[in-house]
Protein backbone atom coordinates (compact mmCIF):
# COMPACT_ATOMS: atom_id res chain seq x y z
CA UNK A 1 -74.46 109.86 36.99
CA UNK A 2 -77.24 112.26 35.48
CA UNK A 3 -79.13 110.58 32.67
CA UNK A 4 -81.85 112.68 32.06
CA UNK A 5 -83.34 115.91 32.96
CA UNK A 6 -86.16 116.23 30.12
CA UNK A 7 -89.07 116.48 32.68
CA UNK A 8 -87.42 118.65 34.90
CA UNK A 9 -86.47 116.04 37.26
CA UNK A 10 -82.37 115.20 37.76
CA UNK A 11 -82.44 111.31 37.03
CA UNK A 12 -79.51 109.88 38.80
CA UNK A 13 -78.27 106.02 38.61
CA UNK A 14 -77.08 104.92 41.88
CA UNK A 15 -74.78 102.14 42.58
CA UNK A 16 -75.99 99.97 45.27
CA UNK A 17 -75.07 101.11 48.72
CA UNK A 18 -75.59 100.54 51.82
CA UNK A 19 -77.11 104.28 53.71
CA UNK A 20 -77.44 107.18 52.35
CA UNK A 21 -74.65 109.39 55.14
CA UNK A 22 -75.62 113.13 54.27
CA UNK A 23 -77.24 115.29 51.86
CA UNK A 24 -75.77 118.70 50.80
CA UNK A 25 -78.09 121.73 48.65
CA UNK A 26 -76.77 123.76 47.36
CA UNK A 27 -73.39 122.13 48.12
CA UNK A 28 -71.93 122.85 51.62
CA UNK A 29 -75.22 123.35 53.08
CA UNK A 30 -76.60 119.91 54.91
CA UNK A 31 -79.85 118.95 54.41
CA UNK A 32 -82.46 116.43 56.17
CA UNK A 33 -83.70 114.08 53.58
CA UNK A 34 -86.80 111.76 53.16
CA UNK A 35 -86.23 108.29 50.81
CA UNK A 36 -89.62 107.33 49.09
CA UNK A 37 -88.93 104.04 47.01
CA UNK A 38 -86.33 105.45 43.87
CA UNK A 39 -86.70 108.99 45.06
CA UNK A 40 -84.64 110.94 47.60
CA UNK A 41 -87.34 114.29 48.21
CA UNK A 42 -84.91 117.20 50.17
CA UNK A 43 -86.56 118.72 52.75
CA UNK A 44 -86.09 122.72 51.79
CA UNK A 45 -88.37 125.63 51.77
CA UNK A 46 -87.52 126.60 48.17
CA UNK A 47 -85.03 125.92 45.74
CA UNK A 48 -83.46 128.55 43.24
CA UNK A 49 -84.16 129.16 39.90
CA UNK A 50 -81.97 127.24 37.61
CA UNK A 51 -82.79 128.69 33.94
CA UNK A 52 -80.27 128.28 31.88
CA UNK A 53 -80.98 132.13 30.32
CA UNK A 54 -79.97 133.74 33.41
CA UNK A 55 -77.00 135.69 33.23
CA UNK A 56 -75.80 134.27 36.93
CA UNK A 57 -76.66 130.63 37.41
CA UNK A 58 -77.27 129.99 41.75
CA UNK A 59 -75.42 126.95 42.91
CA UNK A 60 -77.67 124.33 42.47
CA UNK A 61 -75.33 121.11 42.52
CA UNK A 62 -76.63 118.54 44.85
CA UNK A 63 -74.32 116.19 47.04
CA UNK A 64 -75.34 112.96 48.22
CA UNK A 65 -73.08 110.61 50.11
CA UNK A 66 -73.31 107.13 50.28
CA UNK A 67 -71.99 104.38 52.40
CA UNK A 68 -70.69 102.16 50.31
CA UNK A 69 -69.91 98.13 50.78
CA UNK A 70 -65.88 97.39 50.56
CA UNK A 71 -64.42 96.27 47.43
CA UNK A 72 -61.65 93.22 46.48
CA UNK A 73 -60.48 94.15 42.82
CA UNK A 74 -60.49 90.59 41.46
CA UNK A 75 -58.20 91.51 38.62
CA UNK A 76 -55.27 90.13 37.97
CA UNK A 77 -53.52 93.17 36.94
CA UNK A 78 -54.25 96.53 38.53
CA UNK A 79 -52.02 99.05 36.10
CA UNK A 80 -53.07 100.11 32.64
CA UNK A 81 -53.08 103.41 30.62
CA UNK A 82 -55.52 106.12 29.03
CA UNK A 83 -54.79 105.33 25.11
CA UNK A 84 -56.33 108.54 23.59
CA UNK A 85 -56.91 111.79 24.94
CA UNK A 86 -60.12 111.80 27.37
CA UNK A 87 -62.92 114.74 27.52
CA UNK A 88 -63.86 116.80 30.70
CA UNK A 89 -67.24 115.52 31.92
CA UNK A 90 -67.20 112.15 30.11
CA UNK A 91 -68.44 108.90 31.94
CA UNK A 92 -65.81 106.47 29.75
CA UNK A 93 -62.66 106.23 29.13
CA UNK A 94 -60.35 103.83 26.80
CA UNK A 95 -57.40 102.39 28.35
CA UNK A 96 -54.87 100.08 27.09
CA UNK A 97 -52.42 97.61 28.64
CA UNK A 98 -55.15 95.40 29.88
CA UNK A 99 -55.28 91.95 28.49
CA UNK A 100 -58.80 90.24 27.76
CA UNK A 101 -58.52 87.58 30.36
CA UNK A 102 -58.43 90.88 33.11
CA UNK A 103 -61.76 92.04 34.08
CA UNK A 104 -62.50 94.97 36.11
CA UNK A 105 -66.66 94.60 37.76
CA UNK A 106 -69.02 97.05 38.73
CA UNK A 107 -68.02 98.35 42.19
CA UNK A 108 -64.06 98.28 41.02
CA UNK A 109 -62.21 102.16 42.23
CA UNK A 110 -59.51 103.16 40.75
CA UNK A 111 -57.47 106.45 40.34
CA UNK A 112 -56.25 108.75 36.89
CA UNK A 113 -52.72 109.93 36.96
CA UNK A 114 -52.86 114.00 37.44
CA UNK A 115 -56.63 113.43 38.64
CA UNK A 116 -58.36 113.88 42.40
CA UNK A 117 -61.04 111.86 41.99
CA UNK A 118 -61.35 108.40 42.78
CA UNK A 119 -63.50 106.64 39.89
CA UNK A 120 -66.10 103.67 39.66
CA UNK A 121 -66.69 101.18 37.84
CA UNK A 122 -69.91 101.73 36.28
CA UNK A 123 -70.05 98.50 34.44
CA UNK A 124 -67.77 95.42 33.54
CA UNK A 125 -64.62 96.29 31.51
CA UNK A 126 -65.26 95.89 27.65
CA UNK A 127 -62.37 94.63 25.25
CA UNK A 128 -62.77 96.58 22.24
CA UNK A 129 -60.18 96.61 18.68
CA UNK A 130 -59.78 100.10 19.81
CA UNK A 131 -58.83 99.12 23.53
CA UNK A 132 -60.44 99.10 27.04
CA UNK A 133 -63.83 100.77 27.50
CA UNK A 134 -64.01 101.79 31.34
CA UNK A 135 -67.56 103.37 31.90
CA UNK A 136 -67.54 104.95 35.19
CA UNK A 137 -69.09 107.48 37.91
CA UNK A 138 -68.96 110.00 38.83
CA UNK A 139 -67.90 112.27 35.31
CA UNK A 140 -64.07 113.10 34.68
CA UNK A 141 -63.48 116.48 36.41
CA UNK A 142 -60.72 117.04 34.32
CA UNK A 143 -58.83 116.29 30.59
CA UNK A 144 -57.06 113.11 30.74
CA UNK A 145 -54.06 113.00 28.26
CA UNK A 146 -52.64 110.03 26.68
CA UNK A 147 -50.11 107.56 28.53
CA UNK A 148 -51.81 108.37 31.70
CA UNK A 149 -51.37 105.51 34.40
CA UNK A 150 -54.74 103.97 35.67
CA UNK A 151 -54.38 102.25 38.95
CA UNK A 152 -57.47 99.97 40.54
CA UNK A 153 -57.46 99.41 43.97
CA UNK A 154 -56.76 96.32 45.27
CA UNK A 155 -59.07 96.36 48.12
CA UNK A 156 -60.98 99.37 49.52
CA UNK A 157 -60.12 97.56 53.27
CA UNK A 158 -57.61 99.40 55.35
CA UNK A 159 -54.97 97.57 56.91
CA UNK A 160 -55.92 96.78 60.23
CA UNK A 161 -59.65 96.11 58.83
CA UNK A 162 -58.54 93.41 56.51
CA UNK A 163 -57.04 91.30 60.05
CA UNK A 164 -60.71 91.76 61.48
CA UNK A 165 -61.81 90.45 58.26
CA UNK A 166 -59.61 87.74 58.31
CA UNK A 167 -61.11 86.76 61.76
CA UNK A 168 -64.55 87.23 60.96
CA UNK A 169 -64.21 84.74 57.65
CA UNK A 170 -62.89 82.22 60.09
CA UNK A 171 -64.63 82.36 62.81
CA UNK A 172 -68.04 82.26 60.55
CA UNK A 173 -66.43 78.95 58.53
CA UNK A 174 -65.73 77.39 62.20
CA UNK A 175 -69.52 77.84 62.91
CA UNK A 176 -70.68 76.48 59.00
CA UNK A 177 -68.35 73.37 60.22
CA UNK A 178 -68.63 72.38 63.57
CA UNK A 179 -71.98 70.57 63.12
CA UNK A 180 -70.81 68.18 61.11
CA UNK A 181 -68.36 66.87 64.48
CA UNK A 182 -71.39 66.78 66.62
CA UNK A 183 -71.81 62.77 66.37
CA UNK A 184 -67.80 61.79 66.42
CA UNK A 185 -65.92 61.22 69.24
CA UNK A 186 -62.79 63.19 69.36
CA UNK A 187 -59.68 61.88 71.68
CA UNK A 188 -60.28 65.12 73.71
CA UNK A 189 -63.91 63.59 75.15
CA UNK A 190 -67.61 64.74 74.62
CA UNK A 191 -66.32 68.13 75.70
CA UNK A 192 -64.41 69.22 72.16
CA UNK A 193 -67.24 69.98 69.76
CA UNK A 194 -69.27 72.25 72.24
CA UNK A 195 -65.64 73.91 73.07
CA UNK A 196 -64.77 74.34 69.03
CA UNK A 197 -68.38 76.06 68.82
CA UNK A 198 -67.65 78.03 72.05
CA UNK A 199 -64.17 79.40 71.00
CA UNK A 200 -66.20 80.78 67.44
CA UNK A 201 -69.03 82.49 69.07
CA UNK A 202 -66.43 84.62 71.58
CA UNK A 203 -64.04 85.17 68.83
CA UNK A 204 -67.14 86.67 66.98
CA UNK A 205 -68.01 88.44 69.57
CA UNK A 206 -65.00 89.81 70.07
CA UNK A 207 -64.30 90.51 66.45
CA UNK A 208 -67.69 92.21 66.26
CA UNK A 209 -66.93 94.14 69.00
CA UNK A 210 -63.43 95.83 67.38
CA UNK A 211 -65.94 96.54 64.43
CA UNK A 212 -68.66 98.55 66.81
CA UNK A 213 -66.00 100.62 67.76
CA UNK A 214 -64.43 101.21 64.92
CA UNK A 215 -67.82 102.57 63.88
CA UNK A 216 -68.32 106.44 63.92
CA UNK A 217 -71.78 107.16 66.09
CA UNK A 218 -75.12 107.23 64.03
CA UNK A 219 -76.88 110.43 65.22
CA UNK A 220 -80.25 112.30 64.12
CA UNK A 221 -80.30 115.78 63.39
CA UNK A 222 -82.50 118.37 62.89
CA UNK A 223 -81.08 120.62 59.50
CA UNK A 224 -82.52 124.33 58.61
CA UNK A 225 -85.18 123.75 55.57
């Protein structure tokens, strides 16, 4: 989301995230990319003149992506509509068909009927007399017209993640609990607690492991300035 660019500078506010994956300028063109505090500095020889007076503006969009943490929509309903006509380029949107006990957070995707882009939640859902305020990122890349379905997304976790999940939740309560058996005596013999605690470190181990290689390769590489 650009906020400001009085100084010259393209103020951007970032979610929170977890790495930044690649950096595009102008768009199509990878960059390398240094990260000083709030600042991401692009490593290029030059960069093209973007007054607006010129009669052919260069491409000087930037594209950042991040890796994002997953997301569990914890609203209870995930369906609503656009009650009024929306405007291209607009970070909010008002919705109705929500009711004021359903609360969409920051973080919460969701999708526009007739629209590509997936949309975030920029802030918590506000109940307004006029209907749902969704403020959101990144701006609407097209006209959204009245009666337009909204649809969150229940969870951002593929199918055959959420079973790894599953495991890793349980295998990470098993550890939380088993040191509270360490002093009974269990009709299997001294033998059960250090078992229980054995079976959750290799199931986390092995869960971990399906995770590592699920995960695409890190690599370093050198881009043309």
């Amino acid at each position: 989301e650009r906020v400001s660019t009085t100084d010259g500078i393209a103020h951007v506010s970032v979610p929170s995230y977890l790495w930044i994956d690649s950096v595009e300028y102008p768009i199509g063109t990878k960059r390398n990319w240094k990260v000083y505090g709030d600042v991401l500095e692009i490593d290029v020889n030059s960069v093209e003149d973007s007054d607006l007076t010129l009669t052919t503006l260069p491409n000087i969009d930037v594209l950042v992506r991040f890796a994002m943490p997953h997301r569990l929509c914890r609203s209870t309903s995930l369906e609503g509509l656009v009650k009024s006509d929306g405007t291209k380029g607009s970070i909010a949107v008002i919705a109705d068909g929500f009711t004021t006990g359903q609360k969409a957070r920051v973080g919460d995707e969701f999708h526009i009927q007739h629209l590509r882009n997936t949309y975030t939640c920029a802030e918590e859902m506000t109940h307004a007399a006029a209907g749902v305020v969704l403020y959101f990122y990144p701006p609407l890349e097209a006209v959204p017209t009245a009666d337009d379905f909204i649809n969150f997304t229940r969870s951002t976790l593929k199918p055959h993640h959420e079973e790894l999940f599953c495991h890793l939740v349980a295998t990470r309560a098993v550890l939380s609990d088993y040191i509270r058996h360490i002093n009974e005596i269990p009709k299997g013999g001294a033998s059960v607690v250090g078992n229980y605690r054995q079976w959750a470190y290799d199931k986390l181990a092995e869960v971990l492991g399906k995770l590592d290689r699920l995960s695409p390769p890190r690599t370093k590489r050198i881009y043309p300035r």
